[in-house]
Protein backbone atom coordinates (compact mmCIF):
# COMPACT_ATOMS: atom_id res chain seq x y z
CA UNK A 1 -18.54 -66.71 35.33
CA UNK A 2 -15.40 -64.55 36.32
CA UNK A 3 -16.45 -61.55 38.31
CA UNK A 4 -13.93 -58.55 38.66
CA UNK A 5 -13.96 -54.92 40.23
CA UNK A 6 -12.66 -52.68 37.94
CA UNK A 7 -13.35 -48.51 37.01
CA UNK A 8 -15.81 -47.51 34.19
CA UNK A 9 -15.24 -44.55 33.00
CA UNK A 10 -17.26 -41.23 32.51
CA UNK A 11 -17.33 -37.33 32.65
CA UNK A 12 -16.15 -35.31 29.32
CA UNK A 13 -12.64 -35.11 27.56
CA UNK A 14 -9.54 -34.63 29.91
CA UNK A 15 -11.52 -34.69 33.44
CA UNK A 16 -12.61 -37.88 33.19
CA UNK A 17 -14.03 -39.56 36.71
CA UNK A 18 -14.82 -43.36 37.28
CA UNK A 19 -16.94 -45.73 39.01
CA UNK A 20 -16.09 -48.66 41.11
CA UNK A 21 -17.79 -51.53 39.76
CA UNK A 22 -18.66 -55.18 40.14
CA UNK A 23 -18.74 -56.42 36.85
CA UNK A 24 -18.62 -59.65 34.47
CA UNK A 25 -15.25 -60.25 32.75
CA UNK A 26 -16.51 -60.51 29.39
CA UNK A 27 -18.63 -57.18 29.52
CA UNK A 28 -17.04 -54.10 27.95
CA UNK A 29 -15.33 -51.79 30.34
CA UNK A 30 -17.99 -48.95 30.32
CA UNK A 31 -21.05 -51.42 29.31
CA UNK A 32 -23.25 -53.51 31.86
CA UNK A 33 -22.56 -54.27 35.85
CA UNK A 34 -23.57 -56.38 38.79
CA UNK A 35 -23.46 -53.43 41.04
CA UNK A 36 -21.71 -50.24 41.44
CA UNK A 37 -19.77 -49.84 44.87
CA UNK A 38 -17.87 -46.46 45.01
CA UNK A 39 -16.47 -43.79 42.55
CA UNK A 40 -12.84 -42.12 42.15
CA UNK A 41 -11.76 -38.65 40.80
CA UNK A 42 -8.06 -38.57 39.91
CA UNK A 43 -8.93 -34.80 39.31
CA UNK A 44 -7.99 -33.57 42.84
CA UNK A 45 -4.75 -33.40 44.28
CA UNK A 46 -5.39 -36.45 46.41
CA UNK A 47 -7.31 -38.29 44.38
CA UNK A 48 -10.69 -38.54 45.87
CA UNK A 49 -11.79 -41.87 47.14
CA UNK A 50 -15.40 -42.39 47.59
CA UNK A 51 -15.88 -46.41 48.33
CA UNK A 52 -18.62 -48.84 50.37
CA UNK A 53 -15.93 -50.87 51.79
CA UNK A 54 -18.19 -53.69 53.87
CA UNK A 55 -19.24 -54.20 50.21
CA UNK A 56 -15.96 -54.32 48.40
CA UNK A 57 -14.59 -56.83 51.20
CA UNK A 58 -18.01 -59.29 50.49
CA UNK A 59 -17.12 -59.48 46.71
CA UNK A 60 -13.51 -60.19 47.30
CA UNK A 61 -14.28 -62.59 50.23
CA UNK A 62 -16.82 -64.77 47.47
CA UNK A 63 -13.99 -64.04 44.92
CA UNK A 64 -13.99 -61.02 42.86
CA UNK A 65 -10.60 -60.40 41.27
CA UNK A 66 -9.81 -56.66 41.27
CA UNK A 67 -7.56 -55.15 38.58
CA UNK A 68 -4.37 -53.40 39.12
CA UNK A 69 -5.85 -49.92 39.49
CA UNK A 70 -8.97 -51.43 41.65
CA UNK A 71 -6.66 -52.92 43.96
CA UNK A 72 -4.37 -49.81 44.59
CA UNK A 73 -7.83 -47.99 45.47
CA UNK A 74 -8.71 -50.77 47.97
CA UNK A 75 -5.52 -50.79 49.19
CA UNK A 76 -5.59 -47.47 49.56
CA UNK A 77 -8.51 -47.93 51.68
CA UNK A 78 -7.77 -50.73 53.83
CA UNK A 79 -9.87 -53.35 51.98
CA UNK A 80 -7.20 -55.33 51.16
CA UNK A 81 -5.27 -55.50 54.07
CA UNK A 82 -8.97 -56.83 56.19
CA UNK A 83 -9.39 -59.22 53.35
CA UNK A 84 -5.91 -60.83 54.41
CA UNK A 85 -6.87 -60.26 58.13
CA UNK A 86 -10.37 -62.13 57.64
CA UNK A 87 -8.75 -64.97 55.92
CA UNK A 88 -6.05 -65.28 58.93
CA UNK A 89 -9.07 -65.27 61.60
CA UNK A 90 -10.70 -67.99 59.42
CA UNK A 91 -7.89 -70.04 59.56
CA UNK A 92 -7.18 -69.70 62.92
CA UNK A 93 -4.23 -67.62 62.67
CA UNK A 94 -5.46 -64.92 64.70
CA UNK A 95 -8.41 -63.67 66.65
CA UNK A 96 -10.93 -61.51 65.45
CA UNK A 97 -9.81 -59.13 68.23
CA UNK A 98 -6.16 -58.90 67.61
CA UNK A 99 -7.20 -58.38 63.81
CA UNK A 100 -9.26 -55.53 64.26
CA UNK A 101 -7.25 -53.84 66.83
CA UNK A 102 -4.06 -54.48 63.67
CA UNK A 103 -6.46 -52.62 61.45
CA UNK A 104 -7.02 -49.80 63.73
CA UNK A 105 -3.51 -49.34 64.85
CA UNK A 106 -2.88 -49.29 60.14
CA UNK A 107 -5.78 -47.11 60.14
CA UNK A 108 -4.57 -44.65 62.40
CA UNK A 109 -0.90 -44.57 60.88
CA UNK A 110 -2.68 -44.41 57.46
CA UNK A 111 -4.41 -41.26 58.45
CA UNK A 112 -1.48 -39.71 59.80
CA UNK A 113 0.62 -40.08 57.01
CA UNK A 114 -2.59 -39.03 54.79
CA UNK A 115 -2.33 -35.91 56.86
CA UNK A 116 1.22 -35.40 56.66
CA UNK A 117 0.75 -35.45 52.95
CA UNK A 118 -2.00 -33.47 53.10
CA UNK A 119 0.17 -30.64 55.15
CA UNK A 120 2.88 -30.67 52.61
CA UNK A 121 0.53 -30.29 49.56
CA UNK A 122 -1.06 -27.33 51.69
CA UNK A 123 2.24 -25.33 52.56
CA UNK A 124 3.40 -26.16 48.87
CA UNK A 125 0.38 -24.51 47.70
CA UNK A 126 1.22 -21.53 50.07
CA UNK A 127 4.62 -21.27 48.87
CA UNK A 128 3.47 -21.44 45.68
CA UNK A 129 0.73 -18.81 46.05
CA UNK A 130 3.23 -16.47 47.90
CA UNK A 131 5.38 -16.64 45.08
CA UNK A 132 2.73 -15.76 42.63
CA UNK A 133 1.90 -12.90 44.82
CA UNK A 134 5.21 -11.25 45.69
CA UNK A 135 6.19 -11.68 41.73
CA UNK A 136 2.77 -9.68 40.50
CA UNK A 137 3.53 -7.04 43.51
CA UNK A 138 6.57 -6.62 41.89
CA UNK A 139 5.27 -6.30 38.77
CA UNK A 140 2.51 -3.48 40.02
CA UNK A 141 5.27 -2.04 41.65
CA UNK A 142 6.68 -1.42 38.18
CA UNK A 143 4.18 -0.71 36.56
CA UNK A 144 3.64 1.74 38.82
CA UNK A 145 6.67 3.23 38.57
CA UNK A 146 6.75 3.74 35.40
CA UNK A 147 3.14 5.24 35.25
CA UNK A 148 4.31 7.45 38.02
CA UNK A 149 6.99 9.05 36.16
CA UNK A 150 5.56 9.31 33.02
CA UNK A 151 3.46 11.70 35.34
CA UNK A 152 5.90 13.52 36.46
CA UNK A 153 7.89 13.95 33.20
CA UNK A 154 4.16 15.44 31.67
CA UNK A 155 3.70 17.93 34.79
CA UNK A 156 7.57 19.20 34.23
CA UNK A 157 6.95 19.91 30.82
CA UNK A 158 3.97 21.63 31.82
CA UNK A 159 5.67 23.34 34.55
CA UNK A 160 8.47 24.57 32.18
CA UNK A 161 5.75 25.80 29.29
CA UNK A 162 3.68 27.72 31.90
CA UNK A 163 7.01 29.40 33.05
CA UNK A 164 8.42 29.88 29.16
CA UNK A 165 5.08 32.13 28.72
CA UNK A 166 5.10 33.94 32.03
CA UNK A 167 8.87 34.81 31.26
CA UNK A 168 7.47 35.68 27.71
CA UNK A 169 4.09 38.12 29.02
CA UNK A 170 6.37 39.61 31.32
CA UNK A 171 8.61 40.44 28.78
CA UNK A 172 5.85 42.40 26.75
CA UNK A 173 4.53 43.61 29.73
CA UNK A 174 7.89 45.54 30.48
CA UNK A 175 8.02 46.59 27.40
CA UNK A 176 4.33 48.02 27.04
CA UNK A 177 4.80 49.85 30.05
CA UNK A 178 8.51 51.54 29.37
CA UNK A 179 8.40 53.73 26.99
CA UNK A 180 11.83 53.13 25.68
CA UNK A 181 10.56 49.50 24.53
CA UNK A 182 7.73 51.19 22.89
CA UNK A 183 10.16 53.08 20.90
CA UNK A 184 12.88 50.62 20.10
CA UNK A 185 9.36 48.71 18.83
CA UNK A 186 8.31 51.82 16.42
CA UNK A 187 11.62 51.89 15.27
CA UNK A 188 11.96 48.35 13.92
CA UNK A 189 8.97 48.75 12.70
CA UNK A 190 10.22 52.10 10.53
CA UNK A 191 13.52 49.85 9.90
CA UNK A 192 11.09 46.97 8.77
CA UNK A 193 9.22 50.02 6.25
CA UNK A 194 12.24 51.53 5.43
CA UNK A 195 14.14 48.38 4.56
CA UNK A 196 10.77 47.08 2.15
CA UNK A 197 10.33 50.08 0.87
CA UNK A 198 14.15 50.61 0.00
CA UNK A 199 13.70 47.30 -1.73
CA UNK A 200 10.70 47.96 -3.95
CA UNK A 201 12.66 51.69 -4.96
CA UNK A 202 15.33 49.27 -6.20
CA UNK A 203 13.10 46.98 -7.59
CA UNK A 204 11.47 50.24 -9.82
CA UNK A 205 14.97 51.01 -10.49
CA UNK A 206 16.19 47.98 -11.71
CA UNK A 207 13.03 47.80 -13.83
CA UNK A 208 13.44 51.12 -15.19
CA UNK A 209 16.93 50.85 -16.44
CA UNK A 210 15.77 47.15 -17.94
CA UNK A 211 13.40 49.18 -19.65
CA UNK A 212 15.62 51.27 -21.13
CA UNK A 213 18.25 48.87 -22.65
CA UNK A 214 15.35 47.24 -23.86
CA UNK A 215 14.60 50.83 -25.65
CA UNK A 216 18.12 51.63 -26.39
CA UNK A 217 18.44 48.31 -28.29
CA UNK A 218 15.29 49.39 -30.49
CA UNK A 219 16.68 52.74 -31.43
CA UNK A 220 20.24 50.40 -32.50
CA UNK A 221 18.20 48.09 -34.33
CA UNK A 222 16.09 50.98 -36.16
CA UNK A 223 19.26 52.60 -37.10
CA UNK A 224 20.77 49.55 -38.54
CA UNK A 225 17.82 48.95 -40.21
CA UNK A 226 17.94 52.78 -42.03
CA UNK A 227 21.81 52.50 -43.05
CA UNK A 228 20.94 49.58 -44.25
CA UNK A 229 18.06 51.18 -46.45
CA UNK A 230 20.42 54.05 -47.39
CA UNK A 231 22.77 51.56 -48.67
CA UNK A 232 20.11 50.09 -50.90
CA UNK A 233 19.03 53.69 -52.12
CA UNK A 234 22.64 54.81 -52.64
CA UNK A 235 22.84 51.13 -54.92
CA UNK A 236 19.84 52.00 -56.90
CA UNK A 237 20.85 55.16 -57.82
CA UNK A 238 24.31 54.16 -58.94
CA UNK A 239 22.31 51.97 -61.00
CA UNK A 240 20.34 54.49 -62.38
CA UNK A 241 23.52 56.78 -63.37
CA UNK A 242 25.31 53.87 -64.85
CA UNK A 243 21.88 53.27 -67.23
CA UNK A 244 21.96 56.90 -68.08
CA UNK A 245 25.44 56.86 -68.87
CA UNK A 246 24.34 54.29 -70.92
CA UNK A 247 21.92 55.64 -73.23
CA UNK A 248 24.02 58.81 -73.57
CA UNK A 249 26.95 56.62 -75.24
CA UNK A 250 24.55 55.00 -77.05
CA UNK A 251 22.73 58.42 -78.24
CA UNK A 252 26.12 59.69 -78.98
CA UNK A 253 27.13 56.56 -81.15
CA UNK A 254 23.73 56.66 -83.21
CA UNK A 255 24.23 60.71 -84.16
CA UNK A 256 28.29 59.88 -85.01
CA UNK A 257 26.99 57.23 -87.46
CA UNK A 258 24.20 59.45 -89.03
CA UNK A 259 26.24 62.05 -89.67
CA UNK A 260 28.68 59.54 -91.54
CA UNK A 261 26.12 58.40 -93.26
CA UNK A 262 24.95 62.24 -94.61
CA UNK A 263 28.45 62.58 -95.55
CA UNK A 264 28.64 60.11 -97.83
């Protein structure tokens, strides 16, 4: 049976977090384990490495083959680089004192470059947050500008309405208390009566002589209308003369023949 440390995953879509795990080859990744020996959370900016080391080293020491990521974590943490101390010590290479005091001296420069890293993330994160800062101060700073003078643009048109009506009651008031103003009033206002009531004289005027021409026009068509009836009576009498002329030929014609007639 192949053993290997590898990650199994868990936590929920897009922050996912994994444990460090001793597990059979043929197992699925996130399915049954010999033992669980640390976790990691790429999440964080370092990735947090949470890892039972003495533990880790014992698997790889009986044989455990890590995978690629597993081994960057041990790496990361030193495992690795014991594991290849241990072996030296075991075959003689070195002593078990120079190999721990070569840990410690990797230890310590791993720390200190963990720190320096650690330092740079920090100021970049203050750079970054001064940035951030200074560019929404400059954005309140506008927007309070802007608020500002819309403020002052409504208090100078207040300013200049308040002064249009004090200009405006102390016009009426100097011209309530002079009596000159009071007269020059009265006397638009008898221009103002005068000037409608000059109107509505012309208006009666104009009515008045439409009335007329309407009347005029009457009396025209009425005496139209009786020459035109004298014409008719002056026809019917010629008529009548011309019938009486008529019977008197004819009277005269029927007394000629009977007096022919008693001559014979």
């Amino acid at each position: 049976m192949s053993v290997k440390i590898r990650l199994a995953r868990r936590g929920r879509k897009k922050l996912a977090m994994f444990d460090v795990v001793i597990a059979d080859a043929r197992a699925p990744r996130d399915g049954r384990f010999i033992e669980k020996i640390g976790t990691y959370n790429p999440n964080l900016n370092p990735a947090l490495i949470n890892i039972n080391e003495q533990k880790a080293l014992d698997w790889i020491m009986k044989g455990a083959q890590p995978t690629t990521t597993a081994r960057a974590i041990l790496s990361e943490r030193g495992v690795m680089f014991k594991k290849h101390l241990l072996v030296g010590v075991n075959k003689g290479a070195i002593t078990q004192e120079h190999a721990d005091k070569k840990f410690e001296e990797w230890f310590k420069n791993k720390e200190k470059q963990n720190q320096e890293t650690l330092n740079k993330l920090a100021e970049a994160n203050k750079r970054l947050a001064k940035t951030k800062f200074e560019a929404e101060k400059k954005v309140n700073e506008t927007r309070a500008a802007t608020i500002m003078k819309r403020k002052q643009d409504a208090e100078a048109a207040l300013v200049a309405e308040i002064t249009e009506e004090k200009v405006i009651i102390e016009e009426a008031e100097e011209a309530i208390s002079k009596p000159k103003g009071l007269e020059k009033l009265k006397e638009v206002k008898k221009e103002k009566t005068k000037k409608t009531e000059d109107d509505k004289v012309e208006e009666v005027k104009a009515e008045e002589v439409k009335v007329e021409e309407a009347k005029a026009e009457d009396v025209k068509a009425e005496e139209v209308k009786t020459e035109e009836v004298k014409v008719e009576e002056v026809k019917v009498e010629e008529v009548k003369v011309e019938e009486v002329k008529e019977d008197k030929t004819q009277e005269n014609d029927e007394g000629a023949e009977s007096l022919k007639e008693t001559s014979k």
